[in-house]
PDB file of N, CA and C in Angstrom:
ATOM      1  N   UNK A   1       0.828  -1.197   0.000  1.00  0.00           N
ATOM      2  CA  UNK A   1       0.000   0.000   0.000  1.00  0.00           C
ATOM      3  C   UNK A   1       0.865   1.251   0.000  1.00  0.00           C
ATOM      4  N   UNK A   2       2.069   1.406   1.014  1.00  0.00           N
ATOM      5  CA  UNK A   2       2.431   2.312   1.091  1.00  0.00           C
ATOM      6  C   UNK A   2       4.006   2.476  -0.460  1.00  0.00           C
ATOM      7  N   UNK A   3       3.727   1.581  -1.018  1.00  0.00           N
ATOM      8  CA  UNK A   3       4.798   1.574  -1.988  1.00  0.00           C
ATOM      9  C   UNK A   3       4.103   2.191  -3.281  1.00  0.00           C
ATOM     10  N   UNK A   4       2.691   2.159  -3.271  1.00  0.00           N
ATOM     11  CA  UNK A   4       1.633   2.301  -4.097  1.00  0.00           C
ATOM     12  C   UNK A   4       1.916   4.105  -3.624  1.00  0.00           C
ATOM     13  N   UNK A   5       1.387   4.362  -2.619  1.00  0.00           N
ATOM     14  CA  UNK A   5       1.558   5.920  -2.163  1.00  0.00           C
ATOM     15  C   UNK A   5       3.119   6.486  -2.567  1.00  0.00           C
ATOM     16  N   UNK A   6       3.961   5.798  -2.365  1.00  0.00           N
ATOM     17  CA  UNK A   6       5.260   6.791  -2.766  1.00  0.00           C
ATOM     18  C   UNK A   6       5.557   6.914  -4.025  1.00  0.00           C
ATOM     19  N   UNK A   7       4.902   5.661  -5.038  1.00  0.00           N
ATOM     20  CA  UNK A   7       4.608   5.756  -6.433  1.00  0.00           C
ATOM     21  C   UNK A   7       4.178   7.185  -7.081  1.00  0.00           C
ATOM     22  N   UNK A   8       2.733   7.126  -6.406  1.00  0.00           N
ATOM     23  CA  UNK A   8       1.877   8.049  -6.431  1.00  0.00           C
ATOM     24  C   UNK A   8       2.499   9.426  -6.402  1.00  0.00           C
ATOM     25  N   UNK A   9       3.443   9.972  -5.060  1.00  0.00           N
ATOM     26  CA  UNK A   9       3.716  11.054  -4.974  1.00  0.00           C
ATOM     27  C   UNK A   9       4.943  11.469  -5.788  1.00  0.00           C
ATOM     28  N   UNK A  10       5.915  10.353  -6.316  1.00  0.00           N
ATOM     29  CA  UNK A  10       6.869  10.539  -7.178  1.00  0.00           C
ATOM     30  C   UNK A  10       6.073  11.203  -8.426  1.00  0.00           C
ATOM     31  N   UNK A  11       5.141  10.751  -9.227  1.00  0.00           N
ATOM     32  CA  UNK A  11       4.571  10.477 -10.080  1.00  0.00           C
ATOM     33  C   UNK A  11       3.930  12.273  -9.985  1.00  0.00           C
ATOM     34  N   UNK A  12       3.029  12.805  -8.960  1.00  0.00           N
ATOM     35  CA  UNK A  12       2.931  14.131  -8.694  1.00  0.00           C
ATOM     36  C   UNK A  12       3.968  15.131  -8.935  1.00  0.00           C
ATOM     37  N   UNK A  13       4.983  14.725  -8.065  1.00  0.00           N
ATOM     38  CA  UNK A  13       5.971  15.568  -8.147  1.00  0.00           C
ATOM     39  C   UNK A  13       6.622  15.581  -9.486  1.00  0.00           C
ATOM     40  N   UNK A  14       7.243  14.438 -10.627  1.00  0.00           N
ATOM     41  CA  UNK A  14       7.552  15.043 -11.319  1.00  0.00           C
ATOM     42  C   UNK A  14       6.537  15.615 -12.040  1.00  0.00           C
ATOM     43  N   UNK A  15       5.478  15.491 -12.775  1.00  0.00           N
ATOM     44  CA  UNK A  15       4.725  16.169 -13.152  1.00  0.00           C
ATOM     45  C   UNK A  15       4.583  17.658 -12.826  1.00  0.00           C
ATOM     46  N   UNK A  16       4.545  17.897 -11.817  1.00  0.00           N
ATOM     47  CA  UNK A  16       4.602  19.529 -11.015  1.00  0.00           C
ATOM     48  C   UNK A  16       6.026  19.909 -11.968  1.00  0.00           C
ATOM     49  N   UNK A  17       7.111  19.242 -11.236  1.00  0.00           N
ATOM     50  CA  UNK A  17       8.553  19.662 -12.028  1.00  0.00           C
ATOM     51  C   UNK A  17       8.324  20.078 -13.438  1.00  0.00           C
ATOM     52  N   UNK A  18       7.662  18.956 -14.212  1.00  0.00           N
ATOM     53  CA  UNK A  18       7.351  19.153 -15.642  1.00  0.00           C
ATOM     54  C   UNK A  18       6.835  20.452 -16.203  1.00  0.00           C
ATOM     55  N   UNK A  19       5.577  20.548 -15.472  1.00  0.00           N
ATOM     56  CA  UNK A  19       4.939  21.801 -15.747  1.00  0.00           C
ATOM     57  C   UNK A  19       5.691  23.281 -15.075  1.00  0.00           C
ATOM     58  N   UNK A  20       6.464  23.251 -14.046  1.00  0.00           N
ATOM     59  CA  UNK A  20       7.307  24.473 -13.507  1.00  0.00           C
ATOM     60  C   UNK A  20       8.110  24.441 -15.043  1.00  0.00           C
ATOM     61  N   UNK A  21       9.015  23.754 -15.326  1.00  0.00           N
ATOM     62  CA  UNK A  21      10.216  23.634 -16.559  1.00  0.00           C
ATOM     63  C   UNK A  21       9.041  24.180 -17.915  1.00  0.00           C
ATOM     64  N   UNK A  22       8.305  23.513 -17.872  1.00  0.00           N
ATOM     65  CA  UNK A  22       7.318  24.267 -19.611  1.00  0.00           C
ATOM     66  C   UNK A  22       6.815  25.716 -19.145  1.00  0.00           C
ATOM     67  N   UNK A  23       6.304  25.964 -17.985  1.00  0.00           N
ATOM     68  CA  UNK A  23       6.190  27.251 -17.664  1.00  0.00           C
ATOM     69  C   UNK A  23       7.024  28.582 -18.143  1.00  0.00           C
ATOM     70  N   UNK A  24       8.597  27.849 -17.506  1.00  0.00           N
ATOM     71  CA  UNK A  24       9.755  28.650 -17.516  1.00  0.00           C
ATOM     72  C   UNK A  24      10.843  28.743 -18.205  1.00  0.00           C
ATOM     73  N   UNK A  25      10.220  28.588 -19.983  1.00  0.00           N
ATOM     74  CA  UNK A  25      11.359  27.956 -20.667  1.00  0.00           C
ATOM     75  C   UNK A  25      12.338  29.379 -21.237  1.00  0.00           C
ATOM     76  N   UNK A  26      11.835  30.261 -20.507  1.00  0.00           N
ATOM     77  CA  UNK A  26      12.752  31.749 -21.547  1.00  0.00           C
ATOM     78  C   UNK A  26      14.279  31.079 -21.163  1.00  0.00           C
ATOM     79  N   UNK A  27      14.774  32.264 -21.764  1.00  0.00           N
ATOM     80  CA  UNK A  27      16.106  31.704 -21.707  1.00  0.00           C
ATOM     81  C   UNK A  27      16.610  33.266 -20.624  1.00  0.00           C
ATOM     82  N   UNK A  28      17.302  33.043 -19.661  1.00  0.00           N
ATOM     83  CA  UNK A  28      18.016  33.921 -18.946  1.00  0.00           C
ATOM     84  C   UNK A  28      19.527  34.427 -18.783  1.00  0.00           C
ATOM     85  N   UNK A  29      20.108  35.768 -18.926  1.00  0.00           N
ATOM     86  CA  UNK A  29      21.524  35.329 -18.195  1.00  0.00           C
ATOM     87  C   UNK A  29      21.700  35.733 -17.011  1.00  0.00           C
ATOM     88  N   UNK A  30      22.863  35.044 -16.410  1.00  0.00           N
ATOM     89  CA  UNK A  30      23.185  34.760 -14.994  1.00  0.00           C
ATOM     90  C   UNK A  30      24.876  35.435 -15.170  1.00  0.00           C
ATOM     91  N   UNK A  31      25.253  36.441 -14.397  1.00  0.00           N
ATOM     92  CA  UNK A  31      26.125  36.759 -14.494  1.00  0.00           C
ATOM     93  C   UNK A  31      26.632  37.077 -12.537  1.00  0.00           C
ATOM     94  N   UNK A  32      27.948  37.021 -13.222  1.00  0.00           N
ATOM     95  CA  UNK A  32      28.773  36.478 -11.462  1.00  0.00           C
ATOM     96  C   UNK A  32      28.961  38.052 -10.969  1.00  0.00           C
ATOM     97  N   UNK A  33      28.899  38.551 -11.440  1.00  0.00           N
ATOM     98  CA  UNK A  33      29.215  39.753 -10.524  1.00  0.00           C
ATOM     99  C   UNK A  33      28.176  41.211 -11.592  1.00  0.00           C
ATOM    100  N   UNK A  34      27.399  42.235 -10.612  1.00  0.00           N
ATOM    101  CA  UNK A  34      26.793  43.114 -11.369  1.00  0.00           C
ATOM    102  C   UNK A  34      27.612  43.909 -12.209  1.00  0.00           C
ATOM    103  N   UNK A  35      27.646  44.680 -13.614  1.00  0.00           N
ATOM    104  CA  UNK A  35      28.220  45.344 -14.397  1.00  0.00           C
ATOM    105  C   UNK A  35      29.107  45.923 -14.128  1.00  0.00           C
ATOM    106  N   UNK A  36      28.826  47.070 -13.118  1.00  0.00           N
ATOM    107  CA  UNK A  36      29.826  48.120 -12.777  1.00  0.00           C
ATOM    108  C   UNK A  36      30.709  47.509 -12.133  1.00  0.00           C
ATOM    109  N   UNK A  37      30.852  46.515 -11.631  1.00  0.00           N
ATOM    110  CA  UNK A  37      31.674  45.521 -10.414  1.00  0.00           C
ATOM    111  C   UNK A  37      32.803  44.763 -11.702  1.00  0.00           C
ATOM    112  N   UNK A  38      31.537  44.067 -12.751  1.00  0.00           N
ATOM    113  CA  UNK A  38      32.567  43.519 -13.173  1.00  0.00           C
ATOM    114  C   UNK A  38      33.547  44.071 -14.298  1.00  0.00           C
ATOM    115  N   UNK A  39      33.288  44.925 -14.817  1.00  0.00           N
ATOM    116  CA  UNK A  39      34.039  45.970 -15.489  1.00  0.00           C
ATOM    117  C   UNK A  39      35.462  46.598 -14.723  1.00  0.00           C
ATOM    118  N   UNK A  40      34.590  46.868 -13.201  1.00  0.00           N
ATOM    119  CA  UNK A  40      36.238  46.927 -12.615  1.00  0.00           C
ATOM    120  C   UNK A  40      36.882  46.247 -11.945  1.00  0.00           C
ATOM    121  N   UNK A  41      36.781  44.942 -12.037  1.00  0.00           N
ATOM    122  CA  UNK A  41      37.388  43.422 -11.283  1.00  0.00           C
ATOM    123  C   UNK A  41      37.842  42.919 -12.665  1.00  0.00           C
ATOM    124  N   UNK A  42      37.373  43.274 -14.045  1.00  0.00           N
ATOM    125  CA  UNK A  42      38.036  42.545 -15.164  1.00  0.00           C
ATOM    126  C   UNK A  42      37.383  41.407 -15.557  1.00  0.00           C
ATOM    127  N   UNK A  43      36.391  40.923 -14.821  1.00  0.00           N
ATOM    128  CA  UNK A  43      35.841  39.560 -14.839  1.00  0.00           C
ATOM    129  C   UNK A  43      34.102  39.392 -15.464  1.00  0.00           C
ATOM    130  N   UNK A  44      34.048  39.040 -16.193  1.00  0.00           N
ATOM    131  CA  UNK A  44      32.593  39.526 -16.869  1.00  0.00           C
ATOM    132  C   UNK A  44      31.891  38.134 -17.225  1.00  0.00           C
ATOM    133  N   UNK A  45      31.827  37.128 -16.435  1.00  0.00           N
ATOM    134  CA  UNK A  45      31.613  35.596 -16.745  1.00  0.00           C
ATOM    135  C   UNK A  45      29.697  36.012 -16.326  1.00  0.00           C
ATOM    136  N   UNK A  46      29.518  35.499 -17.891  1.00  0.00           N
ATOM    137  CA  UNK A  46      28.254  35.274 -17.891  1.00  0.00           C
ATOM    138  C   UNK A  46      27.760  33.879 -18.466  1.00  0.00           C
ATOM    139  N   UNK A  47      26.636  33.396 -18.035  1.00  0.00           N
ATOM    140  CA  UNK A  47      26.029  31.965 -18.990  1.00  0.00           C
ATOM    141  C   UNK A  47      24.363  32.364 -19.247  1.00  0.00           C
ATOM    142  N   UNK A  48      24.163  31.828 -20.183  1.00  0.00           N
ATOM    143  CA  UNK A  48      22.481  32.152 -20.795  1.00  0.00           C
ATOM    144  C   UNK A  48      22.075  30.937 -20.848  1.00  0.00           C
ATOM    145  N   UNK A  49      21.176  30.765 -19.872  1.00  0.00           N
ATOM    146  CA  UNK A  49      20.187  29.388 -19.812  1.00  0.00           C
ATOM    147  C   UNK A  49      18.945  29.112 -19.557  1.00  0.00           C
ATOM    148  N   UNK A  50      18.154  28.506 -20.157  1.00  0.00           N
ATOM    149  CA  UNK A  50      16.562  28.188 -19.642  1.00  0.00           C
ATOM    150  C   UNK A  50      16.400  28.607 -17.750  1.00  0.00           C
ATOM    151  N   UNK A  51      15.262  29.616 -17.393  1.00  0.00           N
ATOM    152  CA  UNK A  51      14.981  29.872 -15.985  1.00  0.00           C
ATOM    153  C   UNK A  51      14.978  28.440 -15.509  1.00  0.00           C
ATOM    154  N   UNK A  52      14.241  27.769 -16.025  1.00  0.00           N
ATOM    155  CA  UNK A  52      14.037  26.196 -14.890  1.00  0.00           C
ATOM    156  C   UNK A  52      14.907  25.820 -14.581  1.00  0.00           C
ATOM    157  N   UNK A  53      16.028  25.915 -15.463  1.00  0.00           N
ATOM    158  CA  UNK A  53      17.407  25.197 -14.629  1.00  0.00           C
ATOM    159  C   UNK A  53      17.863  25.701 -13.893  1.00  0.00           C
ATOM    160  N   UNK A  54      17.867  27.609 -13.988  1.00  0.00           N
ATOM    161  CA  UNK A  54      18.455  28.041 -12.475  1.00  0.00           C
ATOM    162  C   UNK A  54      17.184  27.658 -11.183  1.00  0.00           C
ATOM    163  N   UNK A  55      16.272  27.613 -11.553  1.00  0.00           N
ATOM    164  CA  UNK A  55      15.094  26.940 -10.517  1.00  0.00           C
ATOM    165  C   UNK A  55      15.473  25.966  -9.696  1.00  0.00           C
ATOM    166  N   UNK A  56      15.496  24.695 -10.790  1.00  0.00           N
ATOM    167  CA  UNK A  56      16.151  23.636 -10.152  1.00  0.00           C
ATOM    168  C   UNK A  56      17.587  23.266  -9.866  1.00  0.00           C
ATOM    169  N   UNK A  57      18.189  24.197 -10.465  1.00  0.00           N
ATOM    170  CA  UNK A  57      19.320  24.389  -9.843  1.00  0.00           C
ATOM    171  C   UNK A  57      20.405  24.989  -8.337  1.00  0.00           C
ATOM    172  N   UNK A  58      19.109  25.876  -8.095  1.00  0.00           N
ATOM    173  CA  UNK A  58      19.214  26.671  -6.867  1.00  0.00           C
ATOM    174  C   UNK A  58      18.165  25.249  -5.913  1.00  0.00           C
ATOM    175  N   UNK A  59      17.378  24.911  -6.185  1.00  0.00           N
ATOM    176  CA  UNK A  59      16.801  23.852  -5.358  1.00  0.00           C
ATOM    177  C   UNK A  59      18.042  22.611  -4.699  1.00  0.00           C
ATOM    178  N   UNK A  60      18.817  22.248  -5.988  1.00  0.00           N
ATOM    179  CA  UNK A  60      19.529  21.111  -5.681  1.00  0.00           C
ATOM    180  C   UNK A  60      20.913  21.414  -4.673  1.00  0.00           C
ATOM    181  N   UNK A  61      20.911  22.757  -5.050  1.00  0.00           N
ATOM    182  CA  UNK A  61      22.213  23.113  -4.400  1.00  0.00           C
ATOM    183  C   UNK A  61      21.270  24.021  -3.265  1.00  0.00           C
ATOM    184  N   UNK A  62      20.509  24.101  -2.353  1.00  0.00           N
ATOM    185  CA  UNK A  62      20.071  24.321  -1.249  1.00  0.00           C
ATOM    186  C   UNK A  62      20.014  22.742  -0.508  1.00  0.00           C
ATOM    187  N   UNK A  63      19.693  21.531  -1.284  1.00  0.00           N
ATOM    188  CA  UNK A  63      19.449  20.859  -0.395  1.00  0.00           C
ATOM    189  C   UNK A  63      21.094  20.070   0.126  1.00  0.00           C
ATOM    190  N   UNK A  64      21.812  20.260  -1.047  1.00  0.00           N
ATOM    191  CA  UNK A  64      23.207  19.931  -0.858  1.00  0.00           C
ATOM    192  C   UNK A  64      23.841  20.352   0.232  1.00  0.00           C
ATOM    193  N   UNK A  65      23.623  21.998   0.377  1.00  0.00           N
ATOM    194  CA  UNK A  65      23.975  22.606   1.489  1.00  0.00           C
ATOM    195  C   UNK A  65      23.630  22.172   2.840  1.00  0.00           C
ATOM    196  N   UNK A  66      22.174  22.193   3.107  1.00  0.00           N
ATOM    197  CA  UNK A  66      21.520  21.690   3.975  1.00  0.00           C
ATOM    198  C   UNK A  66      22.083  20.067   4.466  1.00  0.00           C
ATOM    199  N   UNK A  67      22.112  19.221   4.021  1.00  0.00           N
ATOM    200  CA  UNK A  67      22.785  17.901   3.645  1.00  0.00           C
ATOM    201  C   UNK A  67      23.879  18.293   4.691  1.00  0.00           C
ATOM    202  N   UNK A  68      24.749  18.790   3.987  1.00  0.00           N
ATOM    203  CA  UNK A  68      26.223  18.955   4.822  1.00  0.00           C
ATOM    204  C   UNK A  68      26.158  20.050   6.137  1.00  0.00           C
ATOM    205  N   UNK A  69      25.391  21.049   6.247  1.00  0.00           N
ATOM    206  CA  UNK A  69      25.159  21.741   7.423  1.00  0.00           C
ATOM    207  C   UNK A  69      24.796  20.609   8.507  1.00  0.00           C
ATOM    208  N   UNK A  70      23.812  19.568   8.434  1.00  0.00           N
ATOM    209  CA  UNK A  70      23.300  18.248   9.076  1.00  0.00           C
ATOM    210  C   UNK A  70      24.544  17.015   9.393  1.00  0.00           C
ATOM    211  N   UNK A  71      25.352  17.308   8.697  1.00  0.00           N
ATOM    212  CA  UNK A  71      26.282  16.217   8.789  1.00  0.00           C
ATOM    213  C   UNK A  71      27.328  16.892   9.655  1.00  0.00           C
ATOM    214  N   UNK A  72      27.088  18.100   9.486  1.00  0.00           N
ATOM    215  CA  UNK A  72      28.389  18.865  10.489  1.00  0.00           C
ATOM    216  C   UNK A  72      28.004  18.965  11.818  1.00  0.00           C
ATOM    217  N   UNK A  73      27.089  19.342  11.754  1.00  0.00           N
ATOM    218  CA  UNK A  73      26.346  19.501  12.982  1.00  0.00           C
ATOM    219  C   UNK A  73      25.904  18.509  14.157  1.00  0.00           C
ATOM    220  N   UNK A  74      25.815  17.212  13.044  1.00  0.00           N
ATOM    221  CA  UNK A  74      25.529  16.132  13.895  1.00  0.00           C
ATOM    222  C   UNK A  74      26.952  14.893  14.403  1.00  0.00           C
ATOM    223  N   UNK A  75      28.208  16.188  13.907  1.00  0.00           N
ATOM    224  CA  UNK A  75      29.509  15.300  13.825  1.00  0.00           C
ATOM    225  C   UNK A  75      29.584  14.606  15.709  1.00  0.00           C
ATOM    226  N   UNK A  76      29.104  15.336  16.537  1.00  0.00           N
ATOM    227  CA  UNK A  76      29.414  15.592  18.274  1.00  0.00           C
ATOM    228  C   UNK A  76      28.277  14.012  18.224  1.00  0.00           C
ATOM    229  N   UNK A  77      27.288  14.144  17.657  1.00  0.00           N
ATOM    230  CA  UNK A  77      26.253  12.914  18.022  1.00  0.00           C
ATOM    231  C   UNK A  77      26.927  11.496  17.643  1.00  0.00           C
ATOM    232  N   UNK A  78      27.254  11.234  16.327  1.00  0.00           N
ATOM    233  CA  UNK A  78      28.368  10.427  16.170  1.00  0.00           C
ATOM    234  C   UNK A  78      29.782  10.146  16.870  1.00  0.00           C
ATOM    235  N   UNK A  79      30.276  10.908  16.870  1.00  0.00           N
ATOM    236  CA  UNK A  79      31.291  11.072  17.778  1.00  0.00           C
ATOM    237  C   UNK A  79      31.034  10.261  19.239  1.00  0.00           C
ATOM    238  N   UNK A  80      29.689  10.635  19.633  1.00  0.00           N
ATOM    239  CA  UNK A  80      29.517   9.992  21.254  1.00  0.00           C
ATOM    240  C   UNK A  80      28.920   8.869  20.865  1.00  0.00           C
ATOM    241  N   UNK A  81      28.301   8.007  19.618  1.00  0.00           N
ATOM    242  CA  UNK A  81      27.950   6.999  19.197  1.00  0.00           C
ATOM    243  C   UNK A  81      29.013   6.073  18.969  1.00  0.00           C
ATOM    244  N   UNK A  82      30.269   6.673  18.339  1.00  0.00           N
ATOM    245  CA  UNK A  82      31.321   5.663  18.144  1.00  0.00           C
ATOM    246  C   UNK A  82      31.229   5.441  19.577  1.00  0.00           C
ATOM    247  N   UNK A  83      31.985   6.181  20.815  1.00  0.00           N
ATOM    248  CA  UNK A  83      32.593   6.607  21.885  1.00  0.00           C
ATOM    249  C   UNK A  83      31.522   5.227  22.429  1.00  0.00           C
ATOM    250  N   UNK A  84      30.887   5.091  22.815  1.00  0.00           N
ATOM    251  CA  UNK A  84      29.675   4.410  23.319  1.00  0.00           C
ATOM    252  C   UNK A  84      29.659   3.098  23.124  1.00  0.00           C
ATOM    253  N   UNK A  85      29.416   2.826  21.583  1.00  0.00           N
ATOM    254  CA  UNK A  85      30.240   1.222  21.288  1.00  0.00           C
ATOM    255  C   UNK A  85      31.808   0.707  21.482  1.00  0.00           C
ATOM    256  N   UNK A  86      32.405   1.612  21.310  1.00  0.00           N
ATOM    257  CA  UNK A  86      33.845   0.998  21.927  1.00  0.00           C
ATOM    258  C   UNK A  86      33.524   1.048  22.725  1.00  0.00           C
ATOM    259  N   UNK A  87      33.435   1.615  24.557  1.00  0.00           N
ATOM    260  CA  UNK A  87      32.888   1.135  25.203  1.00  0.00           C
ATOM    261  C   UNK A  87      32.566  -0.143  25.936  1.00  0.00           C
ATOM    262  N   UNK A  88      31.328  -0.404  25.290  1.00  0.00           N
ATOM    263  CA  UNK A  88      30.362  -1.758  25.066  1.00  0.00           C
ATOM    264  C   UNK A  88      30.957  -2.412  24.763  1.00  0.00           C
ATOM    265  N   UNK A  89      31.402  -2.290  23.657  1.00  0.00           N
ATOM    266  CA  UNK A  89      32.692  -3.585  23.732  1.00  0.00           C
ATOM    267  C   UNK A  89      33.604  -3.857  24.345  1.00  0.00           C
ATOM    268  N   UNK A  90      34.340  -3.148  24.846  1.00  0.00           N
ATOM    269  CA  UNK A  90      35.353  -2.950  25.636  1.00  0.00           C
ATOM    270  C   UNK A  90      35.024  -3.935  27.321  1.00  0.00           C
ATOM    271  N   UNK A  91      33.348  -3.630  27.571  1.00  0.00           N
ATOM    272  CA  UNK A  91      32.813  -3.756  28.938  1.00  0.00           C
ATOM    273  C   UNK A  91      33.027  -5.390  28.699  1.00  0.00           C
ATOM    274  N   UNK A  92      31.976  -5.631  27.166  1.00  0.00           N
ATOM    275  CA  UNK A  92      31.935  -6.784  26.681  1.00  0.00           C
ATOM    276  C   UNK A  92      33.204  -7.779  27.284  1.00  0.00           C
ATOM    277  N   UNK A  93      33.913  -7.386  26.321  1.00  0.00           N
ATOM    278  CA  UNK A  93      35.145  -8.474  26.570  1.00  0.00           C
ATOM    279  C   UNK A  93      35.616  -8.402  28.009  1.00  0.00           C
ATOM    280  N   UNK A  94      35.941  -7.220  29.153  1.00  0.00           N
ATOM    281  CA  UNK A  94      36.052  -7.725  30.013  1.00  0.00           C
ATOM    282  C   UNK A  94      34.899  -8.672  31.010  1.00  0.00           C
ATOM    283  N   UNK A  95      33.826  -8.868  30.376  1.00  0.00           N
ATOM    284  CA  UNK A  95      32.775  -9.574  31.281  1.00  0.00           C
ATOM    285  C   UNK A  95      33.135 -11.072  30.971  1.00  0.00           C
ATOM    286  N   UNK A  96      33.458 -11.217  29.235  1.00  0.00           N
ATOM    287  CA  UNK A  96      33.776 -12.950  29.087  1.00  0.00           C
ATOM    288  C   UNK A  96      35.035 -13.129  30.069  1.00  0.00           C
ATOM    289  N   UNK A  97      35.795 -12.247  29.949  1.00  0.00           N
ATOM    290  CA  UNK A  97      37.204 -12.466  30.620  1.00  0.00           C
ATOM    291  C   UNK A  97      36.879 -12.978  32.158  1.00  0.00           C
ATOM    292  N   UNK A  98      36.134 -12.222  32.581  1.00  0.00           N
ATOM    293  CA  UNK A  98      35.691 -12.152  34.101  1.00  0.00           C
ATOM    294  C   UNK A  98      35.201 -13.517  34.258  1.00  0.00           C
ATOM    295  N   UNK A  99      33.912 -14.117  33.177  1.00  0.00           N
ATOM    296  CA  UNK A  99      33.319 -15.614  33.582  1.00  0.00           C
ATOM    297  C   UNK A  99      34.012 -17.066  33.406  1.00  0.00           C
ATOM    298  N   UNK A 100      35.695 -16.132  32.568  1.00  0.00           N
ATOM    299  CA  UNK A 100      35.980 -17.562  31.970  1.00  0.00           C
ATOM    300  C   UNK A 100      37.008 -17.517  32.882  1.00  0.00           C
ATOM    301  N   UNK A 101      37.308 -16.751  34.474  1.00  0.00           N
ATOM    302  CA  UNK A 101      38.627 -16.741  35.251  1.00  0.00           C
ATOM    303  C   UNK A 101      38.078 -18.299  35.702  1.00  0.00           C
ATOM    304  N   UNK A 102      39.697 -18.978  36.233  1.00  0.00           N
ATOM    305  CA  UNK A 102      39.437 -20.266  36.596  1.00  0.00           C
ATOM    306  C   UNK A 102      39.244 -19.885  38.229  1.00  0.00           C
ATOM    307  N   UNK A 103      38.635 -20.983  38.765  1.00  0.00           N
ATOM    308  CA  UNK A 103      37.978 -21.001  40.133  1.00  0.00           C
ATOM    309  C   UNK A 103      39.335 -20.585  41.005  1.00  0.00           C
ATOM    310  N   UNK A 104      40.386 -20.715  40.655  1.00  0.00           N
ATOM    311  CA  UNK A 104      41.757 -20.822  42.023  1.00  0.00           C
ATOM    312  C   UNK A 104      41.708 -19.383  41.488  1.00  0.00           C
ATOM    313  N   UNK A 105      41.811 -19.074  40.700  1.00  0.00           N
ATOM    314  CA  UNK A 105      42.303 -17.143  40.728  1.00  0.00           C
ATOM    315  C   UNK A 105      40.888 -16.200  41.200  1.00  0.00           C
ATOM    316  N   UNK A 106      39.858 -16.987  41.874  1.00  0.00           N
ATOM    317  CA  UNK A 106      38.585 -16.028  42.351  1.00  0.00           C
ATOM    318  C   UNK A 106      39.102 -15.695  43.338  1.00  0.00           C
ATOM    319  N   UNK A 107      38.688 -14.536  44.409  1.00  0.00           N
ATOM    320  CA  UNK A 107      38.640 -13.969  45.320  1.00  0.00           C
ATOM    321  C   UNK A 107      38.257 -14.682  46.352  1.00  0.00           C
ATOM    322  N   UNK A 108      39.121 -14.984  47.733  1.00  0.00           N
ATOM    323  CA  UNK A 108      39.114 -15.505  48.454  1.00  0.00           C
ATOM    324  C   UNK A 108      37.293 -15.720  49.534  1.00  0.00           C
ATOM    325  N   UNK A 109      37.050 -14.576  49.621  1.00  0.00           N
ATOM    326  CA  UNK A 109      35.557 -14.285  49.763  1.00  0.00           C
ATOM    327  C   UNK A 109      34.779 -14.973  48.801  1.00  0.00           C
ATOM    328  N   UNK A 110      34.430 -14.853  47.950  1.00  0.00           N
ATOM    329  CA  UNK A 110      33.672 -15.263  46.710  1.00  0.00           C
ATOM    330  C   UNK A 110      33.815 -16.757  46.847  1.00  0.00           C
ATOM    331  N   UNK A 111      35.117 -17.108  46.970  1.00  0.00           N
ATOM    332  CA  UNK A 111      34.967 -18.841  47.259  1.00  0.00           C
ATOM    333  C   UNK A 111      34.500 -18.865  48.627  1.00  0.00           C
ATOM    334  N   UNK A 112      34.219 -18.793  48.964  1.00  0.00           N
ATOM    335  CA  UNK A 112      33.653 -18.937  50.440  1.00  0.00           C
ATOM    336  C   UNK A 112      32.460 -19.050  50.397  1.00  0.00           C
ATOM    337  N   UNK A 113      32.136 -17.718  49.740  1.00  0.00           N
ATOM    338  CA  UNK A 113      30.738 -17.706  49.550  1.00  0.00           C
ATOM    339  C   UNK A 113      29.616 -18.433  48.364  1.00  0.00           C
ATOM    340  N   UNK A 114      31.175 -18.818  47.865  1.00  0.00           N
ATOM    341  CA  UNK A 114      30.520 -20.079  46.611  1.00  0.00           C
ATOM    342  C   UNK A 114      30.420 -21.604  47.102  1.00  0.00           C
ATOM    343  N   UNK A 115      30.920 -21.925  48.231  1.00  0.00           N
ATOM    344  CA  UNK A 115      31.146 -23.330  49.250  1.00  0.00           C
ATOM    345  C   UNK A 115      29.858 -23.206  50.185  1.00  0.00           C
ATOM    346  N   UNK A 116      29.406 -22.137  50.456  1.00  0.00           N
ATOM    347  CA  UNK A 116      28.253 -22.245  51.445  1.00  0.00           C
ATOM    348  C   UNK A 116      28.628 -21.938  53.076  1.00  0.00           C
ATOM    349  N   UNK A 117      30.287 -21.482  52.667  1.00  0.00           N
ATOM    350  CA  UNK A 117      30.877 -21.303  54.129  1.00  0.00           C
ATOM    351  C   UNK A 117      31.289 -23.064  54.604  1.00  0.00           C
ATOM    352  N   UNK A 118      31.777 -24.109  53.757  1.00  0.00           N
ATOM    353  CA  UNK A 118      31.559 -24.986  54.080  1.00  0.00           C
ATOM    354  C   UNK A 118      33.516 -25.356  54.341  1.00  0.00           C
ATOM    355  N   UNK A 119      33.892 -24.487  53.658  1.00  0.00           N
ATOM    356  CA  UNK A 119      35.619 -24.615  53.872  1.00  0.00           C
ATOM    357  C   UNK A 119      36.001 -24.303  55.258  1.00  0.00           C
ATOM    358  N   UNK A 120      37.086 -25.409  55.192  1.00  0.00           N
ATOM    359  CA  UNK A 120      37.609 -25.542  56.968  1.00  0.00           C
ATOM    360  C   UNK A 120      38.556 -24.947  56.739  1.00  0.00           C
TER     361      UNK A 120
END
């Protein structure tokens, strides 16, 4: 059912996409720096392209951004996730270590209290 629904909304969405792109087919230019700027920086880089692509172009590179703002941000949460399983493991192995000591290297108490108090 729900594979049927994400069908569905793929299927919406590009369509929407479709019709934004036929909407917006002029052609635009995009230039890196305004006139007077770039006249006196020397640098006059322009490109002329269909609006939809700077559309979806500014879309893809917002979510890119976003993407990596999330990954930076969440570096401290990972960080204490590794930190956490080493750890656990760490506890791990000393617990087998602990069950597999042989009976003569236990603690003098502990055998005692493993006899029932029955040692003379």
């Amino acid at each position: 059912m729900f594979r049927y629904l994400r069908y569905l909304f793929l299927v919406a969405l590009g369509l929407c996409l479709i019709v934004v792109a036929l909407a917006n087919r002029d052609i635009v230019t995009l230039s890196l720096l305004p006139e007077s700027m770039a006249t006196f920086a020397g640098i006059d880089w322009k490109i002329r392209m269909p609006l939809f692509l700077v559309i979806f172009g500014a879309i893809v590179a917002g979510l890119l951004i976003g993407f990596v703002w999330e990954w930076l941000r969440e570096s401290r949460q990972r960080a204490e996730a590794a930190r956490a399983k080493r750890e656990a493991a760490s506890l791990g192995r000393e617990v087998k270590r602990l069950k597999a000591k042989p009976a003569a290297e236990q603690d003098d108490v502990l055998a005692l209290l493993e006899d029932g108090g029955k040692a003379g």
